[in-house]
PDB file of N, CA and C in Angstrom:
ATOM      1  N   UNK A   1      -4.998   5.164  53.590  1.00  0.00           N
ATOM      2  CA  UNK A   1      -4.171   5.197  54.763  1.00  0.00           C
ATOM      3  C   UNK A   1      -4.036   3.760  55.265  1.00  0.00           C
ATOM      4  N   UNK A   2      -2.698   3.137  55.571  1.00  0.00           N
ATOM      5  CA  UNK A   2      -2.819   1.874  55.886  1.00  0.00           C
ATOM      6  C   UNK A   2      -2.291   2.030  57.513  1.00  0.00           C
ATOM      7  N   UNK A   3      -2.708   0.966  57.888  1.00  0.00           N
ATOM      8  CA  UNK A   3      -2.700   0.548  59.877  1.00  0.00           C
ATOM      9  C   UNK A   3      -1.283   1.311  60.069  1.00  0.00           C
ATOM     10  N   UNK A   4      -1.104   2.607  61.247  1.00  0.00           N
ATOM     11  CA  UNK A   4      -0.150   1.830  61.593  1.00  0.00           C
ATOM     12  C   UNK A   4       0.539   3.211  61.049  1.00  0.00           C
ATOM     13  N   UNK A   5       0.343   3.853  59.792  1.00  0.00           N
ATOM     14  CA  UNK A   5       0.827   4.536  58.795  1.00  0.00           C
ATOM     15  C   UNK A   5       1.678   5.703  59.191  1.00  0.00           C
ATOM     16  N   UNK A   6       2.408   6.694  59.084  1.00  0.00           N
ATOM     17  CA  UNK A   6       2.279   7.957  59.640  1.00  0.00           C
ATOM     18  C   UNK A   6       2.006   8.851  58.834  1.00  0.00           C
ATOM     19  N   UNK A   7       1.690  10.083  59.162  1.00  0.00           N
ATOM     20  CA  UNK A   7       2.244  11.169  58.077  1.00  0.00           C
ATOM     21  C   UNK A   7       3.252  10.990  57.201  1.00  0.00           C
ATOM     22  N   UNK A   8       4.543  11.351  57.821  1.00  0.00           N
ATOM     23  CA  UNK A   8       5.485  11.526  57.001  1.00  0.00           C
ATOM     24  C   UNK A   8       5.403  10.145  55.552  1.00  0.00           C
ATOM     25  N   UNK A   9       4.939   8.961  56.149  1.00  0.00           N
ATOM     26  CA  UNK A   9       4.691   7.969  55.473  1.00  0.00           C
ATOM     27  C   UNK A   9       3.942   8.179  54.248  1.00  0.00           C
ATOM     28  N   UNK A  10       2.615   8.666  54.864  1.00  0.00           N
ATOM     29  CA  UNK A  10       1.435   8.870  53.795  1.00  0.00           C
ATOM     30  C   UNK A  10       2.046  10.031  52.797  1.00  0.00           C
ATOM     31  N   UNK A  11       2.492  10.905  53.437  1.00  0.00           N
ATOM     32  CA  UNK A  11       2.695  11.919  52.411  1.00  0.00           C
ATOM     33  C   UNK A  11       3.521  11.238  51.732  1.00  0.00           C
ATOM     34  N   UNK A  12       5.120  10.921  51.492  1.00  0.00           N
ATOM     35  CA  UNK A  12       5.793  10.062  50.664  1.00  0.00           C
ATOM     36  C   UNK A  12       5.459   9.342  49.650  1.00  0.00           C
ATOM     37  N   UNK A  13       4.333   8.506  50.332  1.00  0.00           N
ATOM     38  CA  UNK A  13       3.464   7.251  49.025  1.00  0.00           C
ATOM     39  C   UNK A  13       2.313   8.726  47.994  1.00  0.00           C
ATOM     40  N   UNK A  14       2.354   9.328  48.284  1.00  0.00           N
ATOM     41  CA  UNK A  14       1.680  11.017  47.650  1.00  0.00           C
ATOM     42  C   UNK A  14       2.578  11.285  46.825  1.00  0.00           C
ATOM     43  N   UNK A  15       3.445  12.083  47.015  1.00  0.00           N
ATOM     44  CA  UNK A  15       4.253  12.243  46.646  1.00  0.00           C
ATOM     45  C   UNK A  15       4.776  11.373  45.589  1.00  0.00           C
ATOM     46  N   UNK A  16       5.472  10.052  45.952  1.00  0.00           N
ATOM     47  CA  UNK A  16       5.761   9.279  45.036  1.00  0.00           C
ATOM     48  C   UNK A  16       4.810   9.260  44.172  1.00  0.00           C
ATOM     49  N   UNK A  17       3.707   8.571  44.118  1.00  0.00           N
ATOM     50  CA  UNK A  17       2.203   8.631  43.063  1.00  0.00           C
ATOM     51  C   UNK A  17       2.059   9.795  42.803  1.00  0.00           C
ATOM     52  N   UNK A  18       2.082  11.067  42.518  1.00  0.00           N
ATOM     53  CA  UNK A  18       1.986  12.279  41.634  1.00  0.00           C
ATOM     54  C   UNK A  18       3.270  12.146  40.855  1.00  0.00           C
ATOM     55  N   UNK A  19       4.441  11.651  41.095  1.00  0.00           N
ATOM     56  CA  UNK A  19       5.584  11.826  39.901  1.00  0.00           C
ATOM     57  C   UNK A  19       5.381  10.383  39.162  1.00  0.00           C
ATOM     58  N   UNK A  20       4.635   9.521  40.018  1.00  0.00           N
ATOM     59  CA  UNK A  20       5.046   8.338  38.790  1.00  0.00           C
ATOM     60  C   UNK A  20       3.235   8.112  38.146  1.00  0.00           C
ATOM     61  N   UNK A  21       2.662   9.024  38.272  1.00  0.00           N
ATOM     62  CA  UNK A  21       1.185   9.043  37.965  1.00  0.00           C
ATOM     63  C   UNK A  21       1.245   8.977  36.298  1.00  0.00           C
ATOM     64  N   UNK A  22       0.359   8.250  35.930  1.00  0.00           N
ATOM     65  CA  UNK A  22       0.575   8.080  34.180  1.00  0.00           C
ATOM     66  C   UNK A  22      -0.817   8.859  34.018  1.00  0.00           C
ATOM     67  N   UNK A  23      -0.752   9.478  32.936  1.00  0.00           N
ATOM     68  CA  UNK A  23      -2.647  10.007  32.657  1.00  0.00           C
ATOM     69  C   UNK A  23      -2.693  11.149  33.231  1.00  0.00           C
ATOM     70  N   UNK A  24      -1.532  11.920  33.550  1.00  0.00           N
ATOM     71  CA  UNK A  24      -2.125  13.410  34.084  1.00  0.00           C
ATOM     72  C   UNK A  24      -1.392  14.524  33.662  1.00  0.00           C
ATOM     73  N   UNK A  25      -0.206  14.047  32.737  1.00  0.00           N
ATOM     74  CA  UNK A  25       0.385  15.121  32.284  1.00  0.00           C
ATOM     75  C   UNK A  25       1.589  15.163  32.769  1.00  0.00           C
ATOM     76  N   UNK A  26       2.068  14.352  33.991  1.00  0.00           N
ATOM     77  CA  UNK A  26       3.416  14.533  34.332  1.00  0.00           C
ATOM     78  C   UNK A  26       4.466  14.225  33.119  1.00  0.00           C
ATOM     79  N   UNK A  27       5.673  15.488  33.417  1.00  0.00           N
ATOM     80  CA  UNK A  27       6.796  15.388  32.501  1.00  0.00           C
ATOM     81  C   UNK A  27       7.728  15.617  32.997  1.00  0.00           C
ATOM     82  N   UNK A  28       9.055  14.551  32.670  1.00  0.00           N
ATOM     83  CA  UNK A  28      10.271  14.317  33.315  1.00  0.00           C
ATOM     84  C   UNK A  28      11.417  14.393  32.806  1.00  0.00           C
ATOM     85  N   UNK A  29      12.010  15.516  33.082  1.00  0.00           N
ATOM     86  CA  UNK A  29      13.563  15.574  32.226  1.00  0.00           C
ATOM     87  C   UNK A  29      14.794  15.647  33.501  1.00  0.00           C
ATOM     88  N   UNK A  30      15.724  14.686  33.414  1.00  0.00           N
ATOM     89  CA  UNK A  30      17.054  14.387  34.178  1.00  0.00           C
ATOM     90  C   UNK A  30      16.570  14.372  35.850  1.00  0.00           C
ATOM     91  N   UNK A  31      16.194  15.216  36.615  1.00  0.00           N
ATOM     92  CA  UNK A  31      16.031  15.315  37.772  1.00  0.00           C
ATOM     93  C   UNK A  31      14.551  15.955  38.352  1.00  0.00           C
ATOM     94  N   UNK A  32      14.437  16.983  37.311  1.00  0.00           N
ATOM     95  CA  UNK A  32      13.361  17.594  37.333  1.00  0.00           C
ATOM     96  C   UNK A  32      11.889  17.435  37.220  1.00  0.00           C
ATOM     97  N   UNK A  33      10.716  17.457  37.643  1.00  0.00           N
ATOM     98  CA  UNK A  33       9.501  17.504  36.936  1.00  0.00           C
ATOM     99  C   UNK A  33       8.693  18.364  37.080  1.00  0.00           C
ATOM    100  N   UNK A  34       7.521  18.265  35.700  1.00  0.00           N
ATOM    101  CA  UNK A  34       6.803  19.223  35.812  1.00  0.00           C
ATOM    102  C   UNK A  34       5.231  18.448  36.102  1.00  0.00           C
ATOM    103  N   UNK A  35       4.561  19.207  36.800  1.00  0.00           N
ATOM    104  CA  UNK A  35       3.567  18.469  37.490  1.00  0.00           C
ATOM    105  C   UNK A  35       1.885  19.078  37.023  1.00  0.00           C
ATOM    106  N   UNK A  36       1.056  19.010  36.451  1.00  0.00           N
ATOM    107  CA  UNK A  36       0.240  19.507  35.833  1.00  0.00           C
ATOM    108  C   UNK A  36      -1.189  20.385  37.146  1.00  0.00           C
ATOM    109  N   UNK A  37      -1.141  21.242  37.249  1.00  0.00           N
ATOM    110  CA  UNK A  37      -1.965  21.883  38.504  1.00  0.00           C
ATOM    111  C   UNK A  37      -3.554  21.240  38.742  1.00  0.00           C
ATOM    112  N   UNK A  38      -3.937  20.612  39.731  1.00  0.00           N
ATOM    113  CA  UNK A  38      -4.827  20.472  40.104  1.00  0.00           C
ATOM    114  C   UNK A  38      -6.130  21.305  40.376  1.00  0.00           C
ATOM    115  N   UNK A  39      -7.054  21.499  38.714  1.00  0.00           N
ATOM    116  CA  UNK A  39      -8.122  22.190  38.829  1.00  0.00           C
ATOM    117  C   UNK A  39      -9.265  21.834  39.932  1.00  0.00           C
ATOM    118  N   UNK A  40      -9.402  22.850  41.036  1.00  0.00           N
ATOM    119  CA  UNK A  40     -10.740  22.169  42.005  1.00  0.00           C
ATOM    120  C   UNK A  40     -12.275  22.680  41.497  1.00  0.00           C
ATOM    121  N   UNK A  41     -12.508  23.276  40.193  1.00  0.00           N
ATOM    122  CA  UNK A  41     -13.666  23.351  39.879  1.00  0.00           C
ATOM    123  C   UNK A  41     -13.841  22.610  38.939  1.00  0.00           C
ATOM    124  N   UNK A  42     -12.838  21.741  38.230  1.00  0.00           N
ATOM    125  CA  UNK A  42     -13.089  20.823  37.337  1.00  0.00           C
ATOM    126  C   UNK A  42     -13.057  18.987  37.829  1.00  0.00           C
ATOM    127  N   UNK A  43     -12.204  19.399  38.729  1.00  0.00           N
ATOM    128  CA  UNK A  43     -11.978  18.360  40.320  1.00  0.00           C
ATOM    129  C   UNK A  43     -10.685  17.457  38.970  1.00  0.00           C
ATOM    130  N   UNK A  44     -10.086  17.844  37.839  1.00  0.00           N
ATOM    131  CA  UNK A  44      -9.345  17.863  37.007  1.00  0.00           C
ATOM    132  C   UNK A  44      -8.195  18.203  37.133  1.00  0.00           C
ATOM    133  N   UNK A  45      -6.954  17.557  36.700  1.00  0.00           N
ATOM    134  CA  UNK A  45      -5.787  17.590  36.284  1.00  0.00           C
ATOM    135  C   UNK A  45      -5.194  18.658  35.057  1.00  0.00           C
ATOM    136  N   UNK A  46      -4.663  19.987  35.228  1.00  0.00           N
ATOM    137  CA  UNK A  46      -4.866  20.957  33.924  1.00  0.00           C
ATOM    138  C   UNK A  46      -3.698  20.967  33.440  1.00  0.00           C
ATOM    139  N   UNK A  47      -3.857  20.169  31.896  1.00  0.00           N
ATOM    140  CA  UNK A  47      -2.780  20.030  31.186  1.00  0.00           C
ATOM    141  C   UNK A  47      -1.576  21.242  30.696  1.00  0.00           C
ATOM    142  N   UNK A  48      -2.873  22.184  30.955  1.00  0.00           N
ATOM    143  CA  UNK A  48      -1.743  23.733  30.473  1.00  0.00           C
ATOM    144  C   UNK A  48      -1.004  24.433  31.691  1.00  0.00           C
ATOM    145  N   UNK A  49      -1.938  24.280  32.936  1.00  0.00           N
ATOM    146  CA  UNK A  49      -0.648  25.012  33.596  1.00  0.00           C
ATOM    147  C   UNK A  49      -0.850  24.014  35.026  1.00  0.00           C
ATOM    148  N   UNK A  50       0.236  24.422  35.465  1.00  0.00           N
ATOM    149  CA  UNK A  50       0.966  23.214  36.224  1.00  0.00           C
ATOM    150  C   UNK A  50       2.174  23.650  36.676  1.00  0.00           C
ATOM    151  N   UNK A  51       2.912  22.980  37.300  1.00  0.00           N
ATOM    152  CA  UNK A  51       4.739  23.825  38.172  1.00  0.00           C
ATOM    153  C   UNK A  51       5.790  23.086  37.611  1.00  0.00           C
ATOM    154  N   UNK A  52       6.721  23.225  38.123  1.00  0.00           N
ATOM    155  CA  UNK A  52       8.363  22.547  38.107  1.00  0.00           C
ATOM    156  C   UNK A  52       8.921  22.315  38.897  1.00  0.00           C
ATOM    157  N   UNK A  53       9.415  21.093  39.323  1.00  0.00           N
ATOM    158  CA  UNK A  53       9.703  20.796  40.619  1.00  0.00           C
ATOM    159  C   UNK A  53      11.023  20.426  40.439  1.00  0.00           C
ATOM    160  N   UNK A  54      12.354  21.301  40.316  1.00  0.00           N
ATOM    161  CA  UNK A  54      13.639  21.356  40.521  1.00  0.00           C
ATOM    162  C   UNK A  54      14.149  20.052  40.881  1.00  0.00           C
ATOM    163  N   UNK A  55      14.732  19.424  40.673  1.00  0.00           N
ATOM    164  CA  UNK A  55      15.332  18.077  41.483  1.00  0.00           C
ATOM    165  C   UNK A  55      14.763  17.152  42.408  1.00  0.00           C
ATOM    166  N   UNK A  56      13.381  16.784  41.825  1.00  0.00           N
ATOM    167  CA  UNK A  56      12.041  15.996  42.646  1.00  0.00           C
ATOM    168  C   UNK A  56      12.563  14.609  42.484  1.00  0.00           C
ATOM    169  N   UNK A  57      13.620  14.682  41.463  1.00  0.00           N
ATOM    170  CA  UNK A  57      13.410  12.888  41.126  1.00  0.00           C
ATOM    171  C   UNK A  57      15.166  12.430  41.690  1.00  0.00           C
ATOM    172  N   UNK A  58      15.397  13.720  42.159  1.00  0.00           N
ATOM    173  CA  UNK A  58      17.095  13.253  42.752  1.00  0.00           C
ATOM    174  C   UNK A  58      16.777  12.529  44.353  1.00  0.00           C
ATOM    175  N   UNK A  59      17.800  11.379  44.571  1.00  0.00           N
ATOM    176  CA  UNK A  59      17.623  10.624  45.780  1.00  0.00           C
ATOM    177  C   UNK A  59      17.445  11.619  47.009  1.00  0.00           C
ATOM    178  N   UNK A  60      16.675  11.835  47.774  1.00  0.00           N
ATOM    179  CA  UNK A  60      17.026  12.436  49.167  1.00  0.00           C
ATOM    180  C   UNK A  60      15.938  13.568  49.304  1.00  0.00           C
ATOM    181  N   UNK A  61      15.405  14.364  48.085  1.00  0.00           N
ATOM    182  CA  UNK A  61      14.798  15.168  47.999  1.00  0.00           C
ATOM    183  C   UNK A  61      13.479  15.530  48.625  1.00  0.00           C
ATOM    184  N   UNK A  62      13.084  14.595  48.790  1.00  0.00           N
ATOM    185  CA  UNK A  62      11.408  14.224  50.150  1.00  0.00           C
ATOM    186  C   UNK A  62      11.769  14.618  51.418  1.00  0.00           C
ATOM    187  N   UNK A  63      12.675  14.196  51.700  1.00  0.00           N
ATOM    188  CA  UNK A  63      13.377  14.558  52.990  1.00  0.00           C
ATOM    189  C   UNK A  63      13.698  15.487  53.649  1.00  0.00           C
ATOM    190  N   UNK A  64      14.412  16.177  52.416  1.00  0.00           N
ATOM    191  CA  UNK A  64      15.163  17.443  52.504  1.00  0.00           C
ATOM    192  C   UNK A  64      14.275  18.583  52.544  1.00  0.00           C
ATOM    193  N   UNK A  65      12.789  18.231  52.116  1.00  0.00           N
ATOM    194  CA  UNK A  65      11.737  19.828  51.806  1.00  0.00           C
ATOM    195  C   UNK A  65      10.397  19.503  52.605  1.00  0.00           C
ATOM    196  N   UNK A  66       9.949  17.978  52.938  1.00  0.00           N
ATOM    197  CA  UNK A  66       9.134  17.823  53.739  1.00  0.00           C
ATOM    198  C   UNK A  66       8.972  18.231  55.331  1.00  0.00           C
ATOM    199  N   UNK A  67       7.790  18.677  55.464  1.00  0.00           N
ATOM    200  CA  UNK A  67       7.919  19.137  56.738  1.00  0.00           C
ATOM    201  C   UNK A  67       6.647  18.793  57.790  1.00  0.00           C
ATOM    202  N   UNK A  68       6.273  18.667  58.340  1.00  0.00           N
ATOM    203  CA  UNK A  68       5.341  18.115  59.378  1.00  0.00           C
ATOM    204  C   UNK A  68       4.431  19.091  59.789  1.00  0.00           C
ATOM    205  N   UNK A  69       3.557  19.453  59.912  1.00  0.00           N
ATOM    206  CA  UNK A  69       2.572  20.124  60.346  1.00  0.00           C
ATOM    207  C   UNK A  69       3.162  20.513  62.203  1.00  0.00           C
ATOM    208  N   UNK A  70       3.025  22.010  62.228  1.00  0.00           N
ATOM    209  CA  UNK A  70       2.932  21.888  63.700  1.00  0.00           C
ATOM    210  C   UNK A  70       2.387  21.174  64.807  1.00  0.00           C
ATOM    211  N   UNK A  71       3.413  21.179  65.986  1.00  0.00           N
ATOM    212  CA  UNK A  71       2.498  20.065  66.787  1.00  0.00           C
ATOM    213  C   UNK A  71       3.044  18.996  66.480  1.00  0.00           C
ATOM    214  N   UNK A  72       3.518  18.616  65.439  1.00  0.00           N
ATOM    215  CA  UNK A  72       3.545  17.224  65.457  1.00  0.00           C
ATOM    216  C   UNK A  72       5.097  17.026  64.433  1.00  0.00           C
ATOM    217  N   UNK A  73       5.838  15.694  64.767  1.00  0.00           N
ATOM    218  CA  UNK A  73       6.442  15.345  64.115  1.00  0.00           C
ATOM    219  C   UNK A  73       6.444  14.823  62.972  1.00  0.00           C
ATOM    220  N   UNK A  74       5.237  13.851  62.432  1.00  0.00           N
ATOM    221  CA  UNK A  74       4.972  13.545  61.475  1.00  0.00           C
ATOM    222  C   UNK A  74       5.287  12.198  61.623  1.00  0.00           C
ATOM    223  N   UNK A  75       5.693  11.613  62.527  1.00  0.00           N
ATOM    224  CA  UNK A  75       6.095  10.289  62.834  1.00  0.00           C
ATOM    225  C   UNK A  75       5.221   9.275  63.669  1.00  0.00           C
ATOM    226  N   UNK A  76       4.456  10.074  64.125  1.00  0.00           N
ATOM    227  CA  UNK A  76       3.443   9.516  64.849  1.00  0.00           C
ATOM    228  C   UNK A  76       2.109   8.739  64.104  1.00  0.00           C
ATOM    229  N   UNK A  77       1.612   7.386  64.290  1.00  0.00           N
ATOM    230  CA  UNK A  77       0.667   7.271  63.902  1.00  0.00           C
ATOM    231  C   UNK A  77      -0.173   7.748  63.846  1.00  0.00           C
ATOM    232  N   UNK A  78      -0.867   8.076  62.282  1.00  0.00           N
ATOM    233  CA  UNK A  78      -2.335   8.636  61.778  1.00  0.00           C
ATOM    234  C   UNK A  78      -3.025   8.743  63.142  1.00  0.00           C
ATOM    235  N   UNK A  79      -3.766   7.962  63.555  1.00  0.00           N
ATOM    236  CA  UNK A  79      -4.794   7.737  64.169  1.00  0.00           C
ATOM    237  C   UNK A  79      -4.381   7.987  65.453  1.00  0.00           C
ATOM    238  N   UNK A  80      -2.968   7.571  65.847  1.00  0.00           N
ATOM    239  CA  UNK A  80      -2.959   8.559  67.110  1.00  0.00           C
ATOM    240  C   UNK A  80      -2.475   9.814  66.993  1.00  0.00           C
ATOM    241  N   UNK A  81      -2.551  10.774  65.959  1.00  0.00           N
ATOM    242  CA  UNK A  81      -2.637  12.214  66.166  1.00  0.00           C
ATOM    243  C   UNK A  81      -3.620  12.883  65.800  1.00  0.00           C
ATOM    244  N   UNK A  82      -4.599  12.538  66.581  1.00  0.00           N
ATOM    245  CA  UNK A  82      -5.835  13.481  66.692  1.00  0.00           C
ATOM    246  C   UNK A  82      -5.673  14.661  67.091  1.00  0.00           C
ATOM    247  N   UNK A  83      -4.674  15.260  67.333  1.00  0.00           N
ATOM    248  CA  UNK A  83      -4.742  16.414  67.834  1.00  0.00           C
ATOM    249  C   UNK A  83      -4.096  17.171  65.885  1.00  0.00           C
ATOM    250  N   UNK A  84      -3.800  16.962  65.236  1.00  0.00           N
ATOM    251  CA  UNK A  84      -3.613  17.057  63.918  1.00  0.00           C
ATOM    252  C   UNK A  84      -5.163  17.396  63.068  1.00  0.00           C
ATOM    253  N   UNK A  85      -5.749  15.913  63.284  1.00  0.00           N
ATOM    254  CA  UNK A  85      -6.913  16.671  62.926  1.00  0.00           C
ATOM    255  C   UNK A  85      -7.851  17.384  63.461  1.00  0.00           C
ATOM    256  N   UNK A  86      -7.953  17.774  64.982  1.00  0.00           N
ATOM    257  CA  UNK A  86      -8.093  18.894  65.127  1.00  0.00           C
ATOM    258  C   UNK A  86      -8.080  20.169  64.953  1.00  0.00           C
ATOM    259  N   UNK A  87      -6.614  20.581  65.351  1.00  0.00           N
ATOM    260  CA  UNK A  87      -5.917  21.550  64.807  1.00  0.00           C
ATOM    261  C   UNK A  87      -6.191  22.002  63.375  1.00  0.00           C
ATOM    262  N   UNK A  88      -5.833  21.044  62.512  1.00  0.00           N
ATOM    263  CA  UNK A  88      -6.374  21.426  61.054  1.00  0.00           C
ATOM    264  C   UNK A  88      -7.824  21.419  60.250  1.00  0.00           C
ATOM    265  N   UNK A  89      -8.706  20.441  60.912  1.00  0.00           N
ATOM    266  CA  UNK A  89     -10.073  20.594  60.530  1.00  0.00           C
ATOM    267  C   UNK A  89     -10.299  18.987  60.477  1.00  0.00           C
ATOM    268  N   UNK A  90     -11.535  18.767  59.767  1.00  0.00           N
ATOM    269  CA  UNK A  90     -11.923  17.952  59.215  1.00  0.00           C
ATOM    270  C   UNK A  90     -11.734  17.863  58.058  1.00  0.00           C
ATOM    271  N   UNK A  91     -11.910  19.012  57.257  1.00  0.00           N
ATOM    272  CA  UNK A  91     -11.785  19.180  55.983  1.00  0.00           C
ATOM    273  C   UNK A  91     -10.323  19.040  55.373  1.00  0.00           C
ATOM    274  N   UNK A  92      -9.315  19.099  56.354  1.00  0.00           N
ATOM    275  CA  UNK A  92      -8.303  19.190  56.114  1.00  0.00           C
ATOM    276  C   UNK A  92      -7.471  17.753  55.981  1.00  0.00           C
ATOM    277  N   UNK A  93      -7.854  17.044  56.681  1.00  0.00           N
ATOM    278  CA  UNK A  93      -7.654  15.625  57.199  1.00  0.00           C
ATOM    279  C   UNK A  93      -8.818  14.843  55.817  1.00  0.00           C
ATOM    280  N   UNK A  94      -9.559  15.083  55.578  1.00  0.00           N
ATOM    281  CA  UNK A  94      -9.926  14.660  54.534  1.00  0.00           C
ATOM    282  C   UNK A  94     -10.061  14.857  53.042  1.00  0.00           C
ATOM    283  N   UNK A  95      -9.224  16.003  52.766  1.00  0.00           N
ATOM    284  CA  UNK A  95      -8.767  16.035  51.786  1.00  0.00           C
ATOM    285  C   UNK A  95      -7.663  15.382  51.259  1.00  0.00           C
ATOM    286  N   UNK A  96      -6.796  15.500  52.431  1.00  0.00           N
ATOM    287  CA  UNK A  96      -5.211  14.539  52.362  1.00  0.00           C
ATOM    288  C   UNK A  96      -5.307  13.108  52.115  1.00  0.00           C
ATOM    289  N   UNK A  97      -6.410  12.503  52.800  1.00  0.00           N
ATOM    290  CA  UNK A  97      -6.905  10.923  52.225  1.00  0.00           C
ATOM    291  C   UNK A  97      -7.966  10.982  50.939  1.00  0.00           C
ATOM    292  N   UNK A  98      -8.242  11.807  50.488  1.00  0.00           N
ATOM    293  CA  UNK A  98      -9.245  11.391  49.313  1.00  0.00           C
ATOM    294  C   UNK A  98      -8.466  11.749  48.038  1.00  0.00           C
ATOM    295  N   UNK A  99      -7.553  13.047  48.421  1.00  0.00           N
ATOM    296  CA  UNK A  99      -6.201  12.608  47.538  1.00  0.00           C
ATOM    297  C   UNK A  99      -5.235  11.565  47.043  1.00  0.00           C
ATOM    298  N   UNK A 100      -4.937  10.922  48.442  1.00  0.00           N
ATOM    299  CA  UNK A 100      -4.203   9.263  48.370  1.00  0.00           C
ATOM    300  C   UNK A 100      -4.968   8.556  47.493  1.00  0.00           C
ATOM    301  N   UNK A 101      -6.636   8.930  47.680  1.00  0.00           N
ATOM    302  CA  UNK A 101      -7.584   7.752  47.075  1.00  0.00           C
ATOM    303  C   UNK A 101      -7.248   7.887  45.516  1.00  0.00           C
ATOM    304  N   UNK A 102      -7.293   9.034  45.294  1.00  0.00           N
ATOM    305  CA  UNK A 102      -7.836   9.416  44.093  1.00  0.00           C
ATOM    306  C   UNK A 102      -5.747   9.241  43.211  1.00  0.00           C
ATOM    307  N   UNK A 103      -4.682   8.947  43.913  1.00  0.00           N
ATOM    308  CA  UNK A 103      -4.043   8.780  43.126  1.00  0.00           C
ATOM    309  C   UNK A 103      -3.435   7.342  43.050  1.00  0.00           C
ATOM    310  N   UNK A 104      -4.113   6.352  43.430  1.00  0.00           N
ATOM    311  CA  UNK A 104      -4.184   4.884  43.710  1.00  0.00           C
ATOM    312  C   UNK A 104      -4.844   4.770  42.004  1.00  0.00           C
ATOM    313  N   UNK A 105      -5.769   5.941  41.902  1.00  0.00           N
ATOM    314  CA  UNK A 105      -6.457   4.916  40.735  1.00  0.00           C
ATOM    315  C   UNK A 105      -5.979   5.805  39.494  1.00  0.00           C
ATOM    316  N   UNK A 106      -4.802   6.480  39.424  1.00  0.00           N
ATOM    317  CA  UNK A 106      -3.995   6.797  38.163  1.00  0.00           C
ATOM    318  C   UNK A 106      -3.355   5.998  37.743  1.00  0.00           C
TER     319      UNK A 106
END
């Protein structure tokens, strides 16, 4: 999470890094991708099953399907919406950054 950041921000740089992630199985034909499912008992990337994400790689598409957690716009700085991680947990708020972490180093 960098200073300053927002949601809508963080999720985006997510987002972006799972389609351009090398080493996990992502596959890309014209607009489309397919994204390999995130095993949580292997804490693994599963090469066999995984989704399709219809027109992920067409301009505008983040935009058009992202959505903000209640409560909040998503525009607001991280750190000043504590009421976010409230609302959603701890666990919740820290999964979303150890995700970011963990796709920095794909």
């Amino acid at each position: 999470m960098e200073p300053g950041e927002t949601l809508r921000q963080l999720a985006r740089r997510t987002f972006d890094a799972v389609l351009d992630a090398k080493g996990i199985g992502v596959f890309k034909s014209g607009e489309d991708v397919w994204v390999p499912m995130f095993n949580p008992r292997t804490q693994k990337f599963d090469g066999w099953y995984g989704y399709e994400v219809c027109g992920a790689l067409r301009p505008g598409y983040f935009d058009e399907h992202w959505q903000p957690p209640k409560d909040c716009t998503g525009d607001e700085a991280i750190e000043d919406c504590r009421h976010f991680f409230r609302s959603n947990g701890r666990s919740q708020a820290h999964r979303i950054l150890r995700h970011e972490l963990e796709m920095r180093d794909l």
